[in-house]
PDB file of N, CA and C in Angstrom:
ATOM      1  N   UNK A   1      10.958 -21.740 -46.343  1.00  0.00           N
ATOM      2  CA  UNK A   1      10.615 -22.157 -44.998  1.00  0.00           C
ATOM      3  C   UNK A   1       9.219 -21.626 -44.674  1.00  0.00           C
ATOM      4  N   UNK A   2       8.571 -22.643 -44.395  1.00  0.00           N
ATOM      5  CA  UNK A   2       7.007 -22.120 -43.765  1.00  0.00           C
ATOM      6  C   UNK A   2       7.024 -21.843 -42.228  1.00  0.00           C
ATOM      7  N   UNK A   3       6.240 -20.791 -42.176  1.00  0.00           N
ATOM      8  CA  UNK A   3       6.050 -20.413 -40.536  1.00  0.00           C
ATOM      9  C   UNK A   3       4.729 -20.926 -39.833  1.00  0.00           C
ATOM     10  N   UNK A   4       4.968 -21.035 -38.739  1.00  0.00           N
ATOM     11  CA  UNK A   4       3.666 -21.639 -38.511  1.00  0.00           C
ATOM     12  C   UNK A   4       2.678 -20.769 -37.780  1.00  0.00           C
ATOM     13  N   UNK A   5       1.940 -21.068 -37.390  1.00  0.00           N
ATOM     14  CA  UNK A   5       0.436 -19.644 -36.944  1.00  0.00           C
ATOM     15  C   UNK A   5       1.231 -19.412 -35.495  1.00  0.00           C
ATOM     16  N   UNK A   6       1.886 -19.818 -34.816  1.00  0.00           N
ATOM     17  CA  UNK A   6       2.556 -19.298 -33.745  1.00  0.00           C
ATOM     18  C   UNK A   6       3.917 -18.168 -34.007  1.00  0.00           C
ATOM     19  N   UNK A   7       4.970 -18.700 -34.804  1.00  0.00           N
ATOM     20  CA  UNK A   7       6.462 -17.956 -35.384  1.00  0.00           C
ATOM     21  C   UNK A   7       5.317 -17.056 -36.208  1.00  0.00           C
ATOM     22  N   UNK A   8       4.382 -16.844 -37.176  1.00  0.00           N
ATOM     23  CA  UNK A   8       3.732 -15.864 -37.829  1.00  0.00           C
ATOM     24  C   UNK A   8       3.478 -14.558 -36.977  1.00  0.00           C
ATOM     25  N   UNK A   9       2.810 -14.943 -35.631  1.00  0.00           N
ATOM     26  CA  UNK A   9       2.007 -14.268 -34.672  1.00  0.00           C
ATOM     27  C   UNK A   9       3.520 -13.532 -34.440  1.00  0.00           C
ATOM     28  N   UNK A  10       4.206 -14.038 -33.568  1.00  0.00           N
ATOM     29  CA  UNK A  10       5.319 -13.683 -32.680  1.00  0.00           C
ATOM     30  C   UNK A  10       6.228 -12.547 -33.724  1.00  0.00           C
ATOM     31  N   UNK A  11       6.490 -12.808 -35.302  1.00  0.00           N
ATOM     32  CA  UNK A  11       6.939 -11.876 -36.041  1.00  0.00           C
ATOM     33  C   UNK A  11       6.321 -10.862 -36.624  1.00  0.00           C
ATOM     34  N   UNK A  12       4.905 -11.064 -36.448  1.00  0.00           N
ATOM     35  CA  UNK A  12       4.113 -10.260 -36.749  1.00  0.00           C
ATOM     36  C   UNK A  12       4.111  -9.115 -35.736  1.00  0.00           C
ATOM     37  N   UNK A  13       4.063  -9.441 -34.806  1.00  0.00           N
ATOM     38  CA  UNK A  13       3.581  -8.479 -33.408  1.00  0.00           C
ATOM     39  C   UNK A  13       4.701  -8.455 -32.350  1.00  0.00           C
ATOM     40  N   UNK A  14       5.595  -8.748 -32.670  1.00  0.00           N
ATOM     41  CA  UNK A  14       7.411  -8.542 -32.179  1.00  0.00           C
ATOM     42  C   UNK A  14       7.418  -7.068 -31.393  1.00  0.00           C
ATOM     43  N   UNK A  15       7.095  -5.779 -33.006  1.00  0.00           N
ATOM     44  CA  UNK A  15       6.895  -4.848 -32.255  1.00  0.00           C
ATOM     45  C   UNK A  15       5.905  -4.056 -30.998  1.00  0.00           C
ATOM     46  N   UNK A  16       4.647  -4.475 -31.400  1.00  0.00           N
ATOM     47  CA  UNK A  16       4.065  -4.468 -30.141  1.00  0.00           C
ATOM     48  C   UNK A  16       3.764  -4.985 -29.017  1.00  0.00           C
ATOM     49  N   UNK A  17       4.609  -6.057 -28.600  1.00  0.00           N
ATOM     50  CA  UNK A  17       5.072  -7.020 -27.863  1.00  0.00           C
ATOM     51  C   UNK A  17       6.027  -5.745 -26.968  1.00  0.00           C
ATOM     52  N   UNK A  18       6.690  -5.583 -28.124  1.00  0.00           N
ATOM     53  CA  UNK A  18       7.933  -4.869 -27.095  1.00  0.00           C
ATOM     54  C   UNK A  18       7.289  -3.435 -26.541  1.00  0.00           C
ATOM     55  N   UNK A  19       6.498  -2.641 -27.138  1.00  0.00           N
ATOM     56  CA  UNK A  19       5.844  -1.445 -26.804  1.00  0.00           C
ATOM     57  C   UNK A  19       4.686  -2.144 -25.809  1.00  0.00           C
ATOM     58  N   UNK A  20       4.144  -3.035 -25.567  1.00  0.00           N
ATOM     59  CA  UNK A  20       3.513  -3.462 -24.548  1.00  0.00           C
ATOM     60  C   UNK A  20       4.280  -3.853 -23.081  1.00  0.00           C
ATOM     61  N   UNK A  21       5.639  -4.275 -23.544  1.00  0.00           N
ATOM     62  CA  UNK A  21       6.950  -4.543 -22.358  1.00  0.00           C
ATOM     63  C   UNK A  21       6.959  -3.316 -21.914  1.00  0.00           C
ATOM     64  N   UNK A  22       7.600  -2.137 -22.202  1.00  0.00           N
ATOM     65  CA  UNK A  22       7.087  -0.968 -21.938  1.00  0.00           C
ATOM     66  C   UNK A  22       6.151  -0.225 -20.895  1.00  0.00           C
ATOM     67  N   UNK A  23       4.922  -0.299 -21.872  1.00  0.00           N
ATOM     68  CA  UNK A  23       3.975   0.455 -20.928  1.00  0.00           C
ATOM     69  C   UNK A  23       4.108  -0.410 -20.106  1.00  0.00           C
ATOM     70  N   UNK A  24       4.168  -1.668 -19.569  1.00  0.00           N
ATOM     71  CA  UNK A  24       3.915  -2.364 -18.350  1.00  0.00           C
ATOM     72  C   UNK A  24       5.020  -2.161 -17.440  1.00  0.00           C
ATOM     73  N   UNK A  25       6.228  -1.549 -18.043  1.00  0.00           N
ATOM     74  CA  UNK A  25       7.018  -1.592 -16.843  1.00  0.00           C
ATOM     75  C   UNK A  25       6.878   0.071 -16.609  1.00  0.00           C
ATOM     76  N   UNK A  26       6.501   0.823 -16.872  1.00  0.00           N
ATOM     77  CA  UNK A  26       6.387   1.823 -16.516  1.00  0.00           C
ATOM     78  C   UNK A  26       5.085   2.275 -15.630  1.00  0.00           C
ATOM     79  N   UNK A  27       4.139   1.672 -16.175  1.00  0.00           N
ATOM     80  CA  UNK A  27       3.007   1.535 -15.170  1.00  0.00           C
ATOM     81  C   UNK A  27       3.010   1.024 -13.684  1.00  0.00           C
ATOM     82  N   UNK A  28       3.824   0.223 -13.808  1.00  0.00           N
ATOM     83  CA  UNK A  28       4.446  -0.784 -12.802  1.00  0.00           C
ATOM     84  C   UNK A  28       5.284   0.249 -11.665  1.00  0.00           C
ATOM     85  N   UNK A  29       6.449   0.870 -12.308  1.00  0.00           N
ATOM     86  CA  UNK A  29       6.983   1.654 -11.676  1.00  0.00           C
ATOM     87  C   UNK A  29       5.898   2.704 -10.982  1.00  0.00           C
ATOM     88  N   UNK A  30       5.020   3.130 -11.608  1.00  0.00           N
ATOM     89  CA  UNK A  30       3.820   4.288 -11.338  1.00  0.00           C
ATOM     90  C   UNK A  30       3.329   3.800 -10.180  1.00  0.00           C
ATOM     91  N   UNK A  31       2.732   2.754 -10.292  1.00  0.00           N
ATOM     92  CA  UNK A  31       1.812   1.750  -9.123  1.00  0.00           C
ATOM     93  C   UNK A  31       2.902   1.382  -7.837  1.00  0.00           C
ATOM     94  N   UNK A  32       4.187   1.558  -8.298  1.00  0.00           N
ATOM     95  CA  UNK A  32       4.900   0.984  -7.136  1.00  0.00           C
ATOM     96  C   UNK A  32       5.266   2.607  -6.552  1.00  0.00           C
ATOM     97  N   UNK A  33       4.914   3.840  -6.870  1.00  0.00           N
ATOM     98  CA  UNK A  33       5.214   5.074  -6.352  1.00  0.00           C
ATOM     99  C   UNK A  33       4.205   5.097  -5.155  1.00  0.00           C
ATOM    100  N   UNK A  34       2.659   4.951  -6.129  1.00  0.00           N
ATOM    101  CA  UNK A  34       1.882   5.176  -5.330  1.00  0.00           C
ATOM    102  C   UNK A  34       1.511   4.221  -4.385  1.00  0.00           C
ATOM    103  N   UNK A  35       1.769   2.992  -4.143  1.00  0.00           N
ATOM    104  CA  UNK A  35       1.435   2.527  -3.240  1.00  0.00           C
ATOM    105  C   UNK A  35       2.428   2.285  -2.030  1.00  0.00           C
ATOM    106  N   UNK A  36       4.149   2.890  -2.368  1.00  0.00           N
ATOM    107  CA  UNK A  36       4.852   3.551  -1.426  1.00  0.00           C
ATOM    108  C   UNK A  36       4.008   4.717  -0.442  1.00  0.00           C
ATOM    109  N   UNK A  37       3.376   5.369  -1.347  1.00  0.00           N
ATOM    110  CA  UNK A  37       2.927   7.007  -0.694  1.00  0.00           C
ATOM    111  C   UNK A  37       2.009   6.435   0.317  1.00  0.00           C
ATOM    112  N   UNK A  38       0.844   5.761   0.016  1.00  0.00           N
ATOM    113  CA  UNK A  38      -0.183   5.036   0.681  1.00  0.00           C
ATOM    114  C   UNK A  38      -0.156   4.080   1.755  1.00  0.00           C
ATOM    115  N   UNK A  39       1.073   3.532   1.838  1.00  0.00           N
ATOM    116  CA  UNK A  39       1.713   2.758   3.041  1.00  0.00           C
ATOM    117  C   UNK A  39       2.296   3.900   3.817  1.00  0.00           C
ATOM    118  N   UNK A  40       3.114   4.842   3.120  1.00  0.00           N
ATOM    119  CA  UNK A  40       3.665   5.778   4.406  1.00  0.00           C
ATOM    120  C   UNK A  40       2.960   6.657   4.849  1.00  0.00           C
ATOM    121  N   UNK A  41       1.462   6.751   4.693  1.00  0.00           N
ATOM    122  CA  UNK A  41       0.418   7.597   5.177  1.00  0.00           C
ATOM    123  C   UNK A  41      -0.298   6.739   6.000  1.00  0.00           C
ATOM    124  N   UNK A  42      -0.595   5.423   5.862  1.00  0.00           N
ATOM    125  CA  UNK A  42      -1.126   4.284   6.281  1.00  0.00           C
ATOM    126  C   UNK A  42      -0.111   4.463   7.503  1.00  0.00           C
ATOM    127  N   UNK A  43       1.205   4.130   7.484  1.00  0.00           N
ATOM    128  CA  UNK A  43       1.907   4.193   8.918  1.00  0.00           C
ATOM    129  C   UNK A  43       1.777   5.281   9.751  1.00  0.00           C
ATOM    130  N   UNK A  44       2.321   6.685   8.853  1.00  0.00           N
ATOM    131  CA  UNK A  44       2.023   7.704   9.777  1.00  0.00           C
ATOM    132  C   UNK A  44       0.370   7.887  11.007  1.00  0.00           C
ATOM    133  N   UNK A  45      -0.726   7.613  10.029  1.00  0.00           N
ATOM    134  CA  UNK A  45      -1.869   7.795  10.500  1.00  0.00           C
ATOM    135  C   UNK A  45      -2.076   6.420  11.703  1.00  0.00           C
ATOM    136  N   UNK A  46      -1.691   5.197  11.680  1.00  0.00           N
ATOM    137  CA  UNK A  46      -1.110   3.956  12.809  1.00  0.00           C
ATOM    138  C   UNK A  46      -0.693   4.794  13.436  1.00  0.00           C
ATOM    139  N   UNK A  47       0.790   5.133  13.766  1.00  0.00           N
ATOM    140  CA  UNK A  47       1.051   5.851  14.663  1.00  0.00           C
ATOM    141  C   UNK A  47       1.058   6.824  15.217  1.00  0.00           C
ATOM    142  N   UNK A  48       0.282   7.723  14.996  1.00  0.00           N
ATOM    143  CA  UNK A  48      -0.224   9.037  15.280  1.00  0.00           C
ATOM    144  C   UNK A  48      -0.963   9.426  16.578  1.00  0.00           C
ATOM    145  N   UNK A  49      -0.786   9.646  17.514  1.00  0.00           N
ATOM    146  CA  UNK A  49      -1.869   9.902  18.489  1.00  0.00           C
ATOM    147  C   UNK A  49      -3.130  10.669  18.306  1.00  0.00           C
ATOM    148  N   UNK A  50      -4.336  10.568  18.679  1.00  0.00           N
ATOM    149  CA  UNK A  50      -5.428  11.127  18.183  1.00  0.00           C
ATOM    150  C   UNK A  50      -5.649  12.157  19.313  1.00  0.00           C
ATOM    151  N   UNK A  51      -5.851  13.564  18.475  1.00  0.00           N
ATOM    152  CA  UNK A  51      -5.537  14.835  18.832  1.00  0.00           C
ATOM    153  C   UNK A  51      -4.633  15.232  19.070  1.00  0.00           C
ATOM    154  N   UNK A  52      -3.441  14.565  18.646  1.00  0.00           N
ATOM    155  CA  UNK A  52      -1.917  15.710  18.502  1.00  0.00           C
ATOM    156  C   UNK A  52      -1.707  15.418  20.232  1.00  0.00           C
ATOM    157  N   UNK A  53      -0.182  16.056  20.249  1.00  0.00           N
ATOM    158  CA  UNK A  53       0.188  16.416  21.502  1.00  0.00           C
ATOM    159  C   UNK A  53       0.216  17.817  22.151  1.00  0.00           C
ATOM    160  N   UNK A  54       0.173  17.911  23.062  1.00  0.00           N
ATOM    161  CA  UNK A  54       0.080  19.697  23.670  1.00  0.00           C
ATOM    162  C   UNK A  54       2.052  19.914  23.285  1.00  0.00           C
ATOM    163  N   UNK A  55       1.239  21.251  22.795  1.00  0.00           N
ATOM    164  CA  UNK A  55       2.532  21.816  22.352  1.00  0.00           C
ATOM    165  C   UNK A  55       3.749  22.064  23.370  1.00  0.00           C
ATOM    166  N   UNK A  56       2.876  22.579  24.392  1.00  0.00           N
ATOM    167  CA  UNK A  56       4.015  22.895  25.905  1.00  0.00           C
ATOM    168  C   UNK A  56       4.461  21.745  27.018  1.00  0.00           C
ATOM    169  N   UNK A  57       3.653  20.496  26.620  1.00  0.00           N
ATOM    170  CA  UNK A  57       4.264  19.839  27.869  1.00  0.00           C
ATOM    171  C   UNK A  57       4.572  18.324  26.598  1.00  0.00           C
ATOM    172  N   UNK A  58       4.091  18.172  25.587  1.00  0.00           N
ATOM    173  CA  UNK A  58       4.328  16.874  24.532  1.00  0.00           C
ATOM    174  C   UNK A  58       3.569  16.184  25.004  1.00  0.00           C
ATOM    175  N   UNK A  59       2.804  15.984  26.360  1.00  0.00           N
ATOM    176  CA  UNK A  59       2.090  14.938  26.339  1.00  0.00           C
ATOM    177  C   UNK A  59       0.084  14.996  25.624  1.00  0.00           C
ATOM    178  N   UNK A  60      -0.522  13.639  25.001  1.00  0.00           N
ATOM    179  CA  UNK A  60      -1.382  13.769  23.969  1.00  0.00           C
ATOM    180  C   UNK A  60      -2.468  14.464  24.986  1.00  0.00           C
ATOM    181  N   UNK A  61      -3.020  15.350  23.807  1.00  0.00           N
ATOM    182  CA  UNK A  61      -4.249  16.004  24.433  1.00  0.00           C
ATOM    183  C   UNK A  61      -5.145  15.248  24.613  1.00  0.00           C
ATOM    184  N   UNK A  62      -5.854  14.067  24.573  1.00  0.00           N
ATOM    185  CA  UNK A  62      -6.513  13.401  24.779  1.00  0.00           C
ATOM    186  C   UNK A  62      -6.341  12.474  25.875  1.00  0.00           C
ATOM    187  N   UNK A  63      -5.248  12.361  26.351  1.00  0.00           N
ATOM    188  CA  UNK A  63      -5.042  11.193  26.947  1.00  0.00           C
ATOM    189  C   UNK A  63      -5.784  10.846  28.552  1.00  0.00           C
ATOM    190  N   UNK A  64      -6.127  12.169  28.721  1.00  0.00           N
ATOM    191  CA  UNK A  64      -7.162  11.970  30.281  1.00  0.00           C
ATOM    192  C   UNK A  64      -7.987  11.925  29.956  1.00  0.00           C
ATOM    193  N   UNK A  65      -9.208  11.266  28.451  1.00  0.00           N
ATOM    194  CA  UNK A  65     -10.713  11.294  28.279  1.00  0.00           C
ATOM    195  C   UNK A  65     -11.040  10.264  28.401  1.00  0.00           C
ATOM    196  N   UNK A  66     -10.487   9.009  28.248  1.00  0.00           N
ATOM    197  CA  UNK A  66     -10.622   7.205  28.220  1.00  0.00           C
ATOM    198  C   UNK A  66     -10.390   7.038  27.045  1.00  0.00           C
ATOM    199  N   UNK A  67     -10.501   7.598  25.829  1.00  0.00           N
ATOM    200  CA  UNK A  67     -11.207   6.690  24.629  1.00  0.00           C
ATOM    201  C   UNK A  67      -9.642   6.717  23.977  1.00  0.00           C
ATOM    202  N   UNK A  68      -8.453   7.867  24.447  1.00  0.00           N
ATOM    203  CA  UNK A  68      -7.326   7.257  23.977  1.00  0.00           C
ATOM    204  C   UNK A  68      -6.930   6.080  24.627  1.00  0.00           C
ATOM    205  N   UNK A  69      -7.037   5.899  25.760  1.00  0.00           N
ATOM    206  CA  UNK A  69      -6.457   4.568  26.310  1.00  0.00           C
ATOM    207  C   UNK A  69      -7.005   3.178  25.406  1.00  0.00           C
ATOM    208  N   UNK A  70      -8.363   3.511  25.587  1.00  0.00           N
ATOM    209  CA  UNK A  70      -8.853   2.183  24.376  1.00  0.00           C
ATOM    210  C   UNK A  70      -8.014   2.013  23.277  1.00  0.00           C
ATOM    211  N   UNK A  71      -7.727   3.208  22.647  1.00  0.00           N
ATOM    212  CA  UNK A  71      -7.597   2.522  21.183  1.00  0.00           C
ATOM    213  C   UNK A  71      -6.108   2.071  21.301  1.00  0.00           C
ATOM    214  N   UNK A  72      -5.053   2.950  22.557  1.00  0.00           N
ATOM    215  CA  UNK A  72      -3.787   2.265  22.347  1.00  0.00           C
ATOM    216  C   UNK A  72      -3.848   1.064  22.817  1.00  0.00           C
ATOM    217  N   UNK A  73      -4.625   0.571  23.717  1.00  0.00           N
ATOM    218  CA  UNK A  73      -4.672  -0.974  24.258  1.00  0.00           C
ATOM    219  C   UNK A  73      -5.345  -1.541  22.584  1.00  0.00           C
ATOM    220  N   UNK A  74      -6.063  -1.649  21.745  1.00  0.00           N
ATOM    221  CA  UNK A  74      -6.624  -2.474  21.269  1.00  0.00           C
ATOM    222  C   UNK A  74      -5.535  -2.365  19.965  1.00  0.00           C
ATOM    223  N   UNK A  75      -4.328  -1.714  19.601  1.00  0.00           N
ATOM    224  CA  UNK A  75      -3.754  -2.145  18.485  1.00  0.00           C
ATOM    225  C   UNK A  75      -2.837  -2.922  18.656  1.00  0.00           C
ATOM    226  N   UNK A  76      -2.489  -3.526  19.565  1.00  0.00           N
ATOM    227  CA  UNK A  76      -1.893  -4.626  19.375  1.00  0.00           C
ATOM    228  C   UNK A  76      -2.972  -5.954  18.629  1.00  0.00           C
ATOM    229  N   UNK A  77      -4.094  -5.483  19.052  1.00  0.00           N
ATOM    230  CA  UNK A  77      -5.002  -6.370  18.709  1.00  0.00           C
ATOM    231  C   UNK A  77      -5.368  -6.656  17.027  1.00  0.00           C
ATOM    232  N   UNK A  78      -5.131  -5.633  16.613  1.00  0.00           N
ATOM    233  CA  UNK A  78      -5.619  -5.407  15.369  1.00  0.00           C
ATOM    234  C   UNK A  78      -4.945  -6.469  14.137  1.00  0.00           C
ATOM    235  N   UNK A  79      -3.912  -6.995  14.342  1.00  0.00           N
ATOM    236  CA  UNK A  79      -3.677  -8.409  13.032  1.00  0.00           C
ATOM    237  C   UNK A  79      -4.359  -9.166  13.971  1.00  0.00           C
ATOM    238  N   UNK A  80      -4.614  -9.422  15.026  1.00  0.00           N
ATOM    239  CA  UNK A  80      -5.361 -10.627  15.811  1.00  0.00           C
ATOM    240  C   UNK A  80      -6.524 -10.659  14.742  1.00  0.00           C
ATOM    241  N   UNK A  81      -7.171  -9.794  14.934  1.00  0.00           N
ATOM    242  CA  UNK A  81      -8.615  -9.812  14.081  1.00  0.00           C
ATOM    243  C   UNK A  81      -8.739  -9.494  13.048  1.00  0.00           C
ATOM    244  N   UNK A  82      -7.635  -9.136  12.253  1.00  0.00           N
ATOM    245  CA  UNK A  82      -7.197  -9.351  10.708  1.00  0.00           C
ATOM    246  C   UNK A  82      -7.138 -11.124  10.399  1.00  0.00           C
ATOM    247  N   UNK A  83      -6.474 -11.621  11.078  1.00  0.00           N
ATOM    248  CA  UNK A  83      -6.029 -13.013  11.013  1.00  0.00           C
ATOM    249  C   UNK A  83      -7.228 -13.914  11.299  1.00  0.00           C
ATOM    250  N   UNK A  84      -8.223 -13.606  12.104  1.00  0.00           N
ATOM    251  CA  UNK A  84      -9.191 -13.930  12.486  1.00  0.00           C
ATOM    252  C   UNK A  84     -10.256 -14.227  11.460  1.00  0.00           C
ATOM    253  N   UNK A  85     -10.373 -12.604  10.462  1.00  0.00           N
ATOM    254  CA  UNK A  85     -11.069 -12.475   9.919  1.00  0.00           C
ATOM    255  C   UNK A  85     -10.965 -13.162   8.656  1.00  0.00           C
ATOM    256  N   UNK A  86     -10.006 -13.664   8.069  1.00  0.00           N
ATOM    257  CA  UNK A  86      -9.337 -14.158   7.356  1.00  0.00           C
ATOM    258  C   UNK A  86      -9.521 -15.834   7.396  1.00  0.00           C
ATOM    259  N   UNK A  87     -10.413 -16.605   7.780  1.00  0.00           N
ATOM    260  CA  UNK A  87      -9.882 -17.844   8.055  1.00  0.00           C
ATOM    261  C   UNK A  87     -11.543 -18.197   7.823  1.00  0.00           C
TER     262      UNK A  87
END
């Protein structure tokens, strides 16, 4: 039985086929750790108030300067001008 340059290839390199299945799913798993970590820092830092809250009463230390009020009014905004930007 003759093989042809395709069944040659595929029995030839069977094994590193499968050691390439491998590293890719393990890399895969790697990339899917870290870009868990990076979304849940990405959220935390979204919802975070800027300058913490006062320790004794919880409400944000910033919140009587103006510039917190801006930024909580403008995130609702923020896929607006993702979506925006996008088109």
């Amino acid at each position: 039985m003759k093989l042809t340059a395709e069944g040659y290839f595929i029995t030839a390199n069977s094994e590193l086929r499968n050691l390439a299945k491998e590293w890719l799913k393990t890399t895969a798993e790697g990339c899917s750790v870290v870009a868990v970590l990076i979304a849940t820092v990405a959220f935390a830092a979204a919802y975070t108030v800027p300058g913490g809250p006062n320790q004794s009463t919880g409400v944000p230390v910033l919140l009587y300067l103006g510039t917190l009020s801006n930024v909580v009014e403008s995130k609702p905004l923020i896929p607006t001008f993702h979506e925006i930007s996008h088109m």
